[in-house]
Protein backbone atom coordinates (compact mmCIF):
# COMPACT_ATOMS: atom_id res chain seq x y z
CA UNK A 1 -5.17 19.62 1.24
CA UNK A 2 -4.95 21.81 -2.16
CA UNK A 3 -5.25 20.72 -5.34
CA UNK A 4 -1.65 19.23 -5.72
CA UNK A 5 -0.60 18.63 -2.01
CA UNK A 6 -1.55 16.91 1.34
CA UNK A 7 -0.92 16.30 5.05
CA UNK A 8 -0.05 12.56 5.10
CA UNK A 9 0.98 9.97 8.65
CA UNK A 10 2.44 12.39 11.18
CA UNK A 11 1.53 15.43 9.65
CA UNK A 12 4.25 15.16 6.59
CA UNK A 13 3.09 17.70 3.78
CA UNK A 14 3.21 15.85 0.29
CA UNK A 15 3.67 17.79 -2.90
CA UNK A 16 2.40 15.66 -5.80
CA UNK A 17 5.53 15.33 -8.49
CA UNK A 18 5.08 16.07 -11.78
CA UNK A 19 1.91 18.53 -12.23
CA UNK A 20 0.79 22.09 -11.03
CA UNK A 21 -3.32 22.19 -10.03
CA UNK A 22 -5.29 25.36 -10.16
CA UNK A 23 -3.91 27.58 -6.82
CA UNK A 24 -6.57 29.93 -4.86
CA UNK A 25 -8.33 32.50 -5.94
CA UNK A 26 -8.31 31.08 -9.79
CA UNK A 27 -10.68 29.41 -12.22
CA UNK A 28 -11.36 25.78 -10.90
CA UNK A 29 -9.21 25.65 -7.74
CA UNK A 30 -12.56 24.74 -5.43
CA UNK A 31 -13.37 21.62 -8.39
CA UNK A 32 -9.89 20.25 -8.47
CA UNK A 33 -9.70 20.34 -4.39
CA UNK A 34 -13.04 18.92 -4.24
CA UNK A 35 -12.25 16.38 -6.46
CA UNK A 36 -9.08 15.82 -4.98
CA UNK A 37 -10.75 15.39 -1.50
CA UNK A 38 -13.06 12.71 -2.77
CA UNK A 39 -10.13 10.76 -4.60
CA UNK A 40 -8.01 10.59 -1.34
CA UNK A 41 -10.64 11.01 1.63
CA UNK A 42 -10.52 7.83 3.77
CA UNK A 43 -7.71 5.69 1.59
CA UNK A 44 -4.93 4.02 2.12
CA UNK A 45 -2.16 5.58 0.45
CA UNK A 46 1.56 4.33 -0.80
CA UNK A 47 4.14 7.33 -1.35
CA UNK A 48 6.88 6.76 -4.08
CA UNK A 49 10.00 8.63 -4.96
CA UNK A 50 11.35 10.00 -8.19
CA UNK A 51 14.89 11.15 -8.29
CA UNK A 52 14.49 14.22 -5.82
CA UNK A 53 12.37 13.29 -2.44
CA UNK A 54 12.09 16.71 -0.86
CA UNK A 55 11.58 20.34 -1.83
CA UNK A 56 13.05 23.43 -1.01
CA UNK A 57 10.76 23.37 1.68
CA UNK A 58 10.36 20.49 2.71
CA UNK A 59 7.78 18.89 1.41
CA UNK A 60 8.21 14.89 0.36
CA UNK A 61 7.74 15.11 -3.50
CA UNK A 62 5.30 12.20 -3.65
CA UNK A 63 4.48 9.60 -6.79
CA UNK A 64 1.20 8.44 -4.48
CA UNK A 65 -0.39 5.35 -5.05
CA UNK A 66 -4.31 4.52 -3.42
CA UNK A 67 -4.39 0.76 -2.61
CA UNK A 68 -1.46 0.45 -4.84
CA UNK A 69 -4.02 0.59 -7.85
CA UNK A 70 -4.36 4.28 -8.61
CA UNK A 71 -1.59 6.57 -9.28
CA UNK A 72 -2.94 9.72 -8.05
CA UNK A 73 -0.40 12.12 -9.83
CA UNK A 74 -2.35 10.51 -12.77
CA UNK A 75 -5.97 10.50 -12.15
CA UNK A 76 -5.11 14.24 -11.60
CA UNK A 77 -4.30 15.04 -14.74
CA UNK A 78 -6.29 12.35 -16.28
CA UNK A 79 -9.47 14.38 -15.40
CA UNK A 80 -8.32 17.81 -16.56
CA UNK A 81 -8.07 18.55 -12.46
CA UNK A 82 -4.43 19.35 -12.74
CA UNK A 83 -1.69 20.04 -15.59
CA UNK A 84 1.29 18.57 -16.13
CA UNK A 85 4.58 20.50 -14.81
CA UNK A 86 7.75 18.22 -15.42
CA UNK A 87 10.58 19.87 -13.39
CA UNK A 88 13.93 18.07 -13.78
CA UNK A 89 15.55 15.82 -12.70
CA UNK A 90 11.56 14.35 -11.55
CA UNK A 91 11.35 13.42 -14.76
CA UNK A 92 9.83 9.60 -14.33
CA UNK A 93 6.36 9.89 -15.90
CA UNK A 94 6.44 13.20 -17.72
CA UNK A 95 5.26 11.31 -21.35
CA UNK A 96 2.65 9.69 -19.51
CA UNK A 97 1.30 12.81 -17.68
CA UNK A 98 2.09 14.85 -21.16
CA UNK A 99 -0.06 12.40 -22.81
CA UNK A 100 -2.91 12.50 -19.96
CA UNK A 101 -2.93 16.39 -20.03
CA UNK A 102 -2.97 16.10 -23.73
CA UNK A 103 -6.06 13.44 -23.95
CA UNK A 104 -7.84 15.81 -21.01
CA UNK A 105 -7.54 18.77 -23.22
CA UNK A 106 -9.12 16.89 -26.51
CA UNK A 107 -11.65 15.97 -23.92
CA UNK A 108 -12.50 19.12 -22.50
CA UNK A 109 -12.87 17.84 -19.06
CA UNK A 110 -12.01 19.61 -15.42
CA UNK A 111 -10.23 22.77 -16.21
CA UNK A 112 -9.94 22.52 -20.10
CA UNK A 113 -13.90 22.90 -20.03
CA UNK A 114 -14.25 25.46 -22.76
């Protein structure tokens, strides 16, 4: 678990689409994998697909859902834990998460903290 990806069923690594979280060794990587940790630990989790499902390496490119009520990709952003990186042709939500980063920013929350 980092601040944008996860081991899901059988050990699949997920890559969140549509945002970039703080990586190690930079300002508020432990806070967004904390929070991250809290948001997922111990929930039931549905894994939607944009245009592209895998990575160069891999990794399922995930839209994921908890209890099919929160869209995690969101909440992410939504809290300033996470910014948002469209990368085509994932392109699905990018107003919303452009509109989350931007509200998280005029909020000063998670990493936007001044």
């Amino acid at each position: 678990l980092s601040g944008d990806t996860f081991l899901f069923e059988g050990g699949l690594k997920v890559r969140y689409v549509g945002l970039a979280a703080p990586r190690e060794g930079t300002p508020h990587y432990k806070t967004a994998v904390e929070y991250h940790r809290k948001l997922m630990q111990g929930k039931h989790v549905n894994i939607l697909f944009d245009t592209i499902q895998r990575d160069k390496d891999g990794a399922l490119l995930g839209l994921v859902f908890i209890n099919q009520m929160t869209f995690v990709n969101a909440e992410l952003i939504r809290n300033g834990h996470a910014r948002a990186n469209p990368r085509p042709p994932n392109l699905k939500y990018e107003k919303l998460f452009s509109n989350l980063q931007q509200r998280a920013q005029s909020r000063s929350l998670g990493m936007w903290k001044n």
